[in-house]
C-alpha atoms as a PDB file:
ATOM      1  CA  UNK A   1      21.570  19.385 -19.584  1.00  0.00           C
ATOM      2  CA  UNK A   2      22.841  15.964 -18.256  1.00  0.00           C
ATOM      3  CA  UNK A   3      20.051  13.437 -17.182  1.00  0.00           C
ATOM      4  CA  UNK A   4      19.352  13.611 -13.339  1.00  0.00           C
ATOM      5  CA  UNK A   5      17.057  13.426 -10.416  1.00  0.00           C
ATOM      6  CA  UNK A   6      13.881  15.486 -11.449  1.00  0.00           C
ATOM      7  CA  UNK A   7      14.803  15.737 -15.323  1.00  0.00           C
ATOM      8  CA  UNK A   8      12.561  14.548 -18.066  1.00  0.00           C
ATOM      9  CA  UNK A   9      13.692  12.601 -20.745  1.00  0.00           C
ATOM     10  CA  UNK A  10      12.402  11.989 -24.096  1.00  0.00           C
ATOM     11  CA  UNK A  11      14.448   8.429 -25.291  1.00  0.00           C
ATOM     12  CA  UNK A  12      13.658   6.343 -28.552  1.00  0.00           C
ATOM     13  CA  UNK A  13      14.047   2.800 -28.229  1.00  0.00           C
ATOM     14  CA  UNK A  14      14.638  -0.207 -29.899  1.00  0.00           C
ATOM     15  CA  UNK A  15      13.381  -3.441 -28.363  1.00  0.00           C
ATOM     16  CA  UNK A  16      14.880  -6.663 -29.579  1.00  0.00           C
ATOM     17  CA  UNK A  17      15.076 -10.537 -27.899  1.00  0.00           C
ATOM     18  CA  UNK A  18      18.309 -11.839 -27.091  1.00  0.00           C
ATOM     19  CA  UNK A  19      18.377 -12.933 -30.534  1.00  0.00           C
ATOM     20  CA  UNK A  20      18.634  -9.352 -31.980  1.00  0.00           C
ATOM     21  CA  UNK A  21      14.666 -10.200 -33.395  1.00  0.00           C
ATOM     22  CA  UNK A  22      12.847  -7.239 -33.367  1.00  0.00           C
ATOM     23  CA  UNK A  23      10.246  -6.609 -31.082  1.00  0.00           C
ATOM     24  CA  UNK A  24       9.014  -2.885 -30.807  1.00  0.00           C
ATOM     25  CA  UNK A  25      10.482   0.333 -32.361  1.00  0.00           C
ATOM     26  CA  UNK A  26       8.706   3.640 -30.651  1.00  0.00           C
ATOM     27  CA  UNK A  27       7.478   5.840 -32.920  1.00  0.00           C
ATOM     28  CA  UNK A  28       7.967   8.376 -30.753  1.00  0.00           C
ATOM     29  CA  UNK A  29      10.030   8.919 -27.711  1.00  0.00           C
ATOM     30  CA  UNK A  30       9.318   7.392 -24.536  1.00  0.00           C
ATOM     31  CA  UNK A  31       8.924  10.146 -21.808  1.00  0.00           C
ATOM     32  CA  UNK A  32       9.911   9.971 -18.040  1.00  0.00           C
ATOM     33  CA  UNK A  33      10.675  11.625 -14.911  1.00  0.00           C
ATOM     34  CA  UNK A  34      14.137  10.181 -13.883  1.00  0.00           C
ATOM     35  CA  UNK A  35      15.060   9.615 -10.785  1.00  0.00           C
ATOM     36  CA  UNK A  36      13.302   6.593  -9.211  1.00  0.00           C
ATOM     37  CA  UNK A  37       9.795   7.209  -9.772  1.00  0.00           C
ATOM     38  CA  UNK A  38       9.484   3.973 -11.777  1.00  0.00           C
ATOM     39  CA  UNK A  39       8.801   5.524 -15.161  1.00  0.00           C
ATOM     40  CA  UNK A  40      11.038   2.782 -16.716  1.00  0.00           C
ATOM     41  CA  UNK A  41      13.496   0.257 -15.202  1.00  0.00           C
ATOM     42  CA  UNK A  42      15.859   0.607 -13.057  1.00  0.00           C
ATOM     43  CA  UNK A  43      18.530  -0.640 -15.198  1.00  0.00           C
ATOM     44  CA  UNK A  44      17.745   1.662 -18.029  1.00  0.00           C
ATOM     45  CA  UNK A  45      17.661   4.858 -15.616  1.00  0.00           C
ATOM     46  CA  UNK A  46      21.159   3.401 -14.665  1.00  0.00           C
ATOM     47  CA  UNK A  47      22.299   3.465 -17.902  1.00  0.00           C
ATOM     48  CA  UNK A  48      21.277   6.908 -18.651  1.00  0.00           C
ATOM     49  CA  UNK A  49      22.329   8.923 -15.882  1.00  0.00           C
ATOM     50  CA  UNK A  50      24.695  11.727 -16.128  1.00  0.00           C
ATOM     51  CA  UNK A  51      24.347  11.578 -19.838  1.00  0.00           C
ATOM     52  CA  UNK A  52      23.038  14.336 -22.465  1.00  0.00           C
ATOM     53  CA  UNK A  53      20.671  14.436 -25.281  1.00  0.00           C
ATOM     54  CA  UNK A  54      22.482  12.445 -28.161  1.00  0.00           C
ATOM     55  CA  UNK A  55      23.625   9.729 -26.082  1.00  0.00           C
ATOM     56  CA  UNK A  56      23.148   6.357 -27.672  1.00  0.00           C
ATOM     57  CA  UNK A  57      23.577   3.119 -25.629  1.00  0.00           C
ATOM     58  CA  UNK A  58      22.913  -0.531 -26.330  1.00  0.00           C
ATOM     59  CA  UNK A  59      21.963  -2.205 -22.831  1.00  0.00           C
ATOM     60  CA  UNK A  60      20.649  -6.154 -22.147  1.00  0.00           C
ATOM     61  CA  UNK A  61      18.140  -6.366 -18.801  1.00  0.00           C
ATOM     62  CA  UNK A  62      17.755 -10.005 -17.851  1.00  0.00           C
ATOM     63  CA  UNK A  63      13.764 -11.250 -17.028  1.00  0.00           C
ATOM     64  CA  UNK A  64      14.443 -10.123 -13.196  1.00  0.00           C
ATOM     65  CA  UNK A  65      15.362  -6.847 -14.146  1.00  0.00           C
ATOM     66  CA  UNK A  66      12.611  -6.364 -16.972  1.00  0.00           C
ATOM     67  CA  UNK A  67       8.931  -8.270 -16.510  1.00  0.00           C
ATOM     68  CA  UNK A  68      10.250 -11.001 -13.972  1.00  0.00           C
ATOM     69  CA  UNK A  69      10.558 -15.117 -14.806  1.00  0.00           C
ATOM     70  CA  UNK A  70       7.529 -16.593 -16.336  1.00  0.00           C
ATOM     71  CA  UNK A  71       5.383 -18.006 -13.010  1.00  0.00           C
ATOM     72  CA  UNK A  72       3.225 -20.681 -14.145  1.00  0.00           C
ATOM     73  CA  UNK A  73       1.029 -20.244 -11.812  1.00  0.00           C
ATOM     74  CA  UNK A  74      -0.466 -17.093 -13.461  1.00  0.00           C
ATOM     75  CA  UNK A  75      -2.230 -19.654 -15.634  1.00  0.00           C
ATOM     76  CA  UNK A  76      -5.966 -20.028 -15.309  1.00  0.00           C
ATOM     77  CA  UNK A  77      -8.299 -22.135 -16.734  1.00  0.00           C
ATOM     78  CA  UNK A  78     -11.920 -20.413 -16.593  1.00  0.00           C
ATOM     79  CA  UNK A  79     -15.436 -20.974 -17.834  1.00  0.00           C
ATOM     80  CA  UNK A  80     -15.995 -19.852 -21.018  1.00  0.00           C
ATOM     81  CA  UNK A  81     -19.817 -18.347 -20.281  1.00  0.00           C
ATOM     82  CA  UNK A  82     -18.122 -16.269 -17.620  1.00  0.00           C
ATOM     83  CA  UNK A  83     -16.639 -13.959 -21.025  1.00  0.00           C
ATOM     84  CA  UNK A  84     -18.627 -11.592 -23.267  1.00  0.00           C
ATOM     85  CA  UNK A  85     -19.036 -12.796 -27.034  1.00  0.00           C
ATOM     86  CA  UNK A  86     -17.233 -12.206 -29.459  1.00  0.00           C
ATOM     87  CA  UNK A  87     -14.335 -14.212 -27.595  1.00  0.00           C
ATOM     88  CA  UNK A  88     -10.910 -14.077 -29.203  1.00  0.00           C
ATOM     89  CA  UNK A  89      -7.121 -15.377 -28.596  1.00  0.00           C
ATOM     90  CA  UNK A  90      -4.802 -12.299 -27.565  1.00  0.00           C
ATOM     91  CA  UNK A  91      -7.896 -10.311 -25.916  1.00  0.00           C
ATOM     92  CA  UNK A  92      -7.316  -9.040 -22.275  1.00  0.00           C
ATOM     93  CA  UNK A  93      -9.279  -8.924 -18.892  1.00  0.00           C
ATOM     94  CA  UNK A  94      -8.346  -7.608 -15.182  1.00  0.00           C
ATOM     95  CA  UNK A  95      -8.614 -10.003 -12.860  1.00  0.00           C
ATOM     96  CA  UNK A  96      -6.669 -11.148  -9.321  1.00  0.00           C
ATOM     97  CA  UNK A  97      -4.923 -14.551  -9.100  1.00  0.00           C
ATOM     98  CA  UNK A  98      -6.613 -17.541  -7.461  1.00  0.00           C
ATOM     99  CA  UNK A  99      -5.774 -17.347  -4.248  1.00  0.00           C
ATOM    100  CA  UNK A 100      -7.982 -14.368  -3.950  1.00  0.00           C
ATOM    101  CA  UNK A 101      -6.389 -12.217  -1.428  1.00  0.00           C
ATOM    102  CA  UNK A 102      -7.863  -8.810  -1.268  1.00  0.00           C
ATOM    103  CA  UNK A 103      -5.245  -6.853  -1.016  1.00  0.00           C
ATOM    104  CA  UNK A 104      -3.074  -7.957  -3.953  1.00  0.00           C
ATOM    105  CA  UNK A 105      -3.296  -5.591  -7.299  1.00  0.00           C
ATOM    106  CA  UNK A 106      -5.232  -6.679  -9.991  1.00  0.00           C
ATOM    107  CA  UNK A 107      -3.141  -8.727 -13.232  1.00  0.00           C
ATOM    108  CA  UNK A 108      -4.192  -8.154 -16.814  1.00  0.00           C
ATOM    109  CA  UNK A 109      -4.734 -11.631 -18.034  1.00  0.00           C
ATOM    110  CA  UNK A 110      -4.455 -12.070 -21.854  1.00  0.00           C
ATOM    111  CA  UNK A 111      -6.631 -14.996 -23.434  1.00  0.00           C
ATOM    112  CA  UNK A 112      -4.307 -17.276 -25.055  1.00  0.00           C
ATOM    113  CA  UNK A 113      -6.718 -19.972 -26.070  1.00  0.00           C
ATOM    114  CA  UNK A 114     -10.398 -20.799 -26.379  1.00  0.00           C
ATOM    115  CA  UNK A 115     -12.054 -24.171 -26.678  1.00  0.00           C
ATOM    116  CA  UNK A 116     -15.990 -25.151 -26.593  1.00  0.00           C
ATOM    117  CA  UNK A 117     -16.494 -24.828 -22.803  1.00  0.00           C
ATOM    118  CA  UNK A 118     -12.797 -23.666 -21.630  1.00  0.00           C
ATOM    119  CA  UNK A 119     -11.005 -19.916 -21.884  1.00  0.00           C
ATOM    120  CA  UNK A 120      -7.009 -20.277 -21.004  1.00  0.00           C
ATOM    121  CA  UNK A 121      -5.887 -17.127 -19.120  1.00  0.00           C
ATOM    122  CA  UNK A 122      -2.318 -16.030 -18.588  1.00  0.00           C
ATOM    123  CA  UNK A 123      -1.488 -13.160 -16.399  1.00  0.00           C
ATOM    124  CA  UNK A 124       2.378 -13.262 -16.933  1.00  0.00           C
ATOM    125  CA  UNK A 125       3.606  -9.890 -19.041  1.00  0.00           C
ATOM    126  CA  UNK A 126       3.924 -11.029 -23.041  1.00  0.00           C
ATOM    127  CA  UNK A 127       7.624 -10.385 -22.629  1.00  0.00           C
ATOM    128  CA  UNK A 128       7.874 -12.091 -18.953  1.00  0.00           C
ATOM    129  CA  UNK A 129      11.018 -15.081 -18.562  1.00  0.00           C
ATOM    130  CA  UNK A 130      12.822 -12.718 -21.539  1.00  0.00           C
ATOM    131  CA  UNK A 131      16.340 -10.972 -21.800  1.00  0.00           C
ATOM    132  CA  UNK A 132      15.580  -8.017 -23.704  1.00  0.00           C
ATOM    133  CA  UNK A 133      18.004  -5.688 -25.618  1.00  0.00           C
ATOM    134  CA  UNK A 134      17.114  -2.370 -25.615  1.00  0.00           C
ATOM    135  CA  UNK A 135      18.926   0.310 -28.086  1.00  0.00           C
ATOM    136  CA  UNK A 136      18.379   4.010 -26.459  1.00  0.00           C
ATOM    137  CA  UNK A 137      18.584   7.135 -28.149  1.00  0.00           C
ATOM    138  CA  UNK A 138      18.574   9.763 -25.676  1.00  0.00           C
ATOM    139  CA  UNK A 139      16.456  13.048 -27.187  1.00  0.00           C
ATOM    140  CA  UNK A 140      15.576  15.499 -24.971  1.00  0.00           C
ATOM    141  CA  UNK A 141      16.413  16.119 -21.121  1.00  0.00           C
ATOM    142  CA  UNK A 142      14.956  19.053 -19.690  1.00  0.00           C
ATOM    143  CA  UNK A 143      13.547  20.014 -15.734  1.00  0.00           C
ATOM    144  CA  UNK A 144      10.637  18.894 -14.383  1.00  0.00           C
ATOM    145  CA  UNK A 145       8.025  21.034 -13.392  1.00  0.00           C
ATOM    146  CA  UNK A 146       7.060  21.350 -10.478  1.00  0.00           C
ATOM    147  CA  UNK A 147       3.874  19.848 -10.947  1.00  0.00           C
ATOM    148  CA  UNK A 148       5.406  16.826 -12.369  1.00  0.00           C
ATOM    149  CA  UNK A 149       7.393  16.738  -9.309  1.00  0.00           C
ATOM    150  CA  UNK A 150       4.419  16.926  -7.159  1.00  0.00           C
ATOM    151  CA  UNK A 151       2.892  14.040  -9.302  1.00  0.00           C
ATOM    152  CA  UNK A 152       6.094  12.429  -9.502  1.00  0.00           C
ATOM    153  CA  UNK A 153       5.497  11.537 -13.434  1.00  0.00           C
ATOM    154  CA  UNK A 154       5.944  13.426 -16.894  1.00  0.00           C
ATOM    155  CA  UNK A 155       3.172  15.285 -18.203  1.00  0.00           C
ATOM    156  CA  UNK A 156       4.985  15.015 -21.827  1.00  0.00           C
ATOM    157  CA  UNK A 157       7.966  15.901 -23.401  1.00  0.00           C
ATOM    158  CA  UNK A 158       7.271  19.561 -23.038  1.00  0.00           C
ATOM    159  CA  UNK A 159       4.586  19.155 -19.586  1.00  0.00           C
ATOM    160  CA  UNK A 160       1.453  19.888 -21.074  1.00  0.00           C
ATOM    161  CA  UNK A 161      -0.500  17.635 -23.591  1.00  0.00           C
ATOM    162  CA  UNK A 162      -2.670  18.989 -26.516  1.00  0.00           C
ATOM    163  CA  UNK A 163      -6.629  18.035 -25.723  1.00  0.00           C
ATOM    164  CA  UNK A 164      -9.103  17.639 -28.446  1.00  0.00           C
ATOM    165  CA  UNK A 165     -10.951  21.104 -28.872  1.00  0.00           C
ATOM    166  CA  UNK A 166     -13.672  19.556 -30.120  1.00  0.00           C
ATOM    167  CA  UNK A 167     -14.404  17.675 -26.925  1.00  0.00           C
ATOM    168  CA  UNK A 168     -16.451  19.997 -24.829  1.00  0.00           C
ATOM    169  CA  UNK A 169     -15.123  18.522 -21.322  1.00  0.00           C
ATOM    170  CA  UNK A 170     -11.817  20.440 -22.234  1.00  0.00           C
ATOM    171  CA  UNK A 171     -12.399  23.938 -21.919  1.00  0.00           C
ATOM    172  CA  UNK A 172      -9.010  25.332 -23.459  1.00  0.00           C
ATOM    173  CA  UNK A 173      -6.990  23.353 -26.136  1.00  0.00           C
ATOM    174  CA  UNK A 174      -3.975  23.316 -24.313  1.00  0.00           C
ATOM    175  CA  UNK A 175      -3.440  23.017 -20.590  1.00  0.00           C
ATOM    176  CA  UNK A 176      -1.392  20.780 -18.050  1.00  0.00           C
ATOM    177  CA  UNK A 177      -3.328  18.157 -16.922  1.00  0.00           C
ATOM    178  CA  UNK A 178      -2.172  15.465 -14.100  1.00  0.00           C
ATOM    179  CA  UNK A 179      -2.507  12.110 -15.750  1.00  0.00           C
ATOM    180  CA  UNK A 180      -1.458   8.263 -15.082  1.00  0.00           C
ATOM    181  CA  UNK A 181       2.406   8.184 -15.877  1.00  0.00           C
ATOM    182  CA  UNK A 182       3.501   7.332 -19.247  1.00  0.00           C
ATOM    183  CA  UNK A 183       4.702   4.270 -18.075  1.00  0.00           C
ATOM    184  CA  UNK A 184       2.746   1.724 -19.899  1.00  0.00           C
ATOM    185  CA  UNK A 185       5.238   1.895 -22.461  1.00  0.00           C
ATOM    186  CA  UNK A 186       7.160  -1.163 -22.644  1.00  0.00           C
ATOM    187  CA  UNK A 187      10.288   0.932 -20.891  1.00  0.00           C
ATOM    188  CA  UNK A 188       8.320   0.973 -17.792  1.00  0.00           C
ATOM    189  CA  UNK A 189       5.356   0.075 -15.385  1.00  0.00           C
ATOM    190  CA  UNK A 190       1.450  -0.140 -15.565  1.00  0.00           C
ATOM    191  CA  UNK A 191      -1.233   0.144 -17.994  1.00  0.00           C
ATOM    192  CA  UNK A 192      -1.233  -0.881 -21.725  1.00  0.00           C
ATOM    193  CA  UNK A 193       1.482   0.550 -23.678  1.00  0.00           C
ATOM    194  CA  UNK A 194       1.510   1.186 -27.600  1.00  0.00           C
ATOM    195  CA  UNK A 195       1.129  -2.598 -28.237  1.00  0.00           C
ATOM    196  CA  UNK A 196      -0.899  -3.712 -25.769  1.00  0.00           C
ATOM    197  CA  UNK A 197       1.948  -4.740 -23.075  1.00  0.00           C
ATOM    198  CA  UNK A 198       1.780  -4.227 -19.383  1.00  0.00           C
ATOM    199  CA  UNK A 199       4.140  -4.999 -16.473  1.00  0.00           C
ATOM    200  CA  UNK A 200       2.290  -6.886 -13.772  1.00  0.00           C
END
């Protein structure tokens, strides 16, 4: 099946800087619904389409077309008895920039140095002002559900995810759920990924 509006696909990936230095290696594929629905970046969705599992590409996205130039001004300087104890470089908090308008999403600001009295804050993504290199391994494609059409994400490489049976909230051991996409993953959008990277 060739990669296409409303397939799935399962892709390994190699992340490198422009350097070739390795950054992340997935230990398992990344999963997505292609076609748009911001599961990964544009450019990679470009460079997959019309292709079939085995396909193996080597593509570079500049900073615009990955996690944007580096703004500066994502750089806070906070109180440090506004922040729980223990307090450590590298740890993250949600927060909005300073200009405080309502309506603009929250950031994930990661601490990037404490002093006495003084927490430094930066909500720029850890990979933000980057060209990244990104080695794809295409391997699976397959068609979406209609579910994951509805939701327009992947619910997994196969559209259902294995629960814990022990937990006794989940009532079967294996069912479809509707979940945030897998897009945290540093192919795409959203919430933490495997290391701890987001796209703001």
């Amino acid at each position: 099946m060739k990669i296409a509006k409303n397939t799935v696909v399962s892709v390994a990936y190699k992340l490198s800087d422009a350097q070739g230095n390795l950054i992340e290696e997935s230990d398992e594929p990344m999963v997505y619904l292609h076609g748009g629905y911001d599961g990964t970046f544009p450019k990679i969705e470009e460079a997959l389409d019309g292709h079939e599992t085995g396909y193996v590409t080597q593509i570079q996205l500049e900073p615009q077309d990955a996690f944007g130039e580096y703004d500066p001004d994502l750089v806070k300087v906070e109180a440090r008895g506004r922040f729980p104890e223990p307090l450590e470089v590298g740890m993250q908090f949600e927060g909005t920039p300073d200009d405080g308008e309502e309506d603009l999403d929250a950031l994930i600001y990661t601490v990037t140095d404490v002093a006495e009295d003084k927490v430094v804050l930066d909500g720029n993504h850890p990979l933000a002002g980057m060209a990244l290199r990104f080695a794809l391994s295409v391997q699976e494609v397959r068609e979406a559900t209609e579910d994951e059409k509805e939701h327009q994400h992947a619910h997994g490489a196969d559209g259902i995810e294995v629960l814990d049976d022990d937990d006794p909230k989940n009532s079967t051991a294996l069912r479809v759920i509707e979940r945030a996409p897998r897009c945290g993953r540093v192919l795409g959008y959203g919430a933490p990924g495997p290391v701890g990277l987001y796209n703001a």
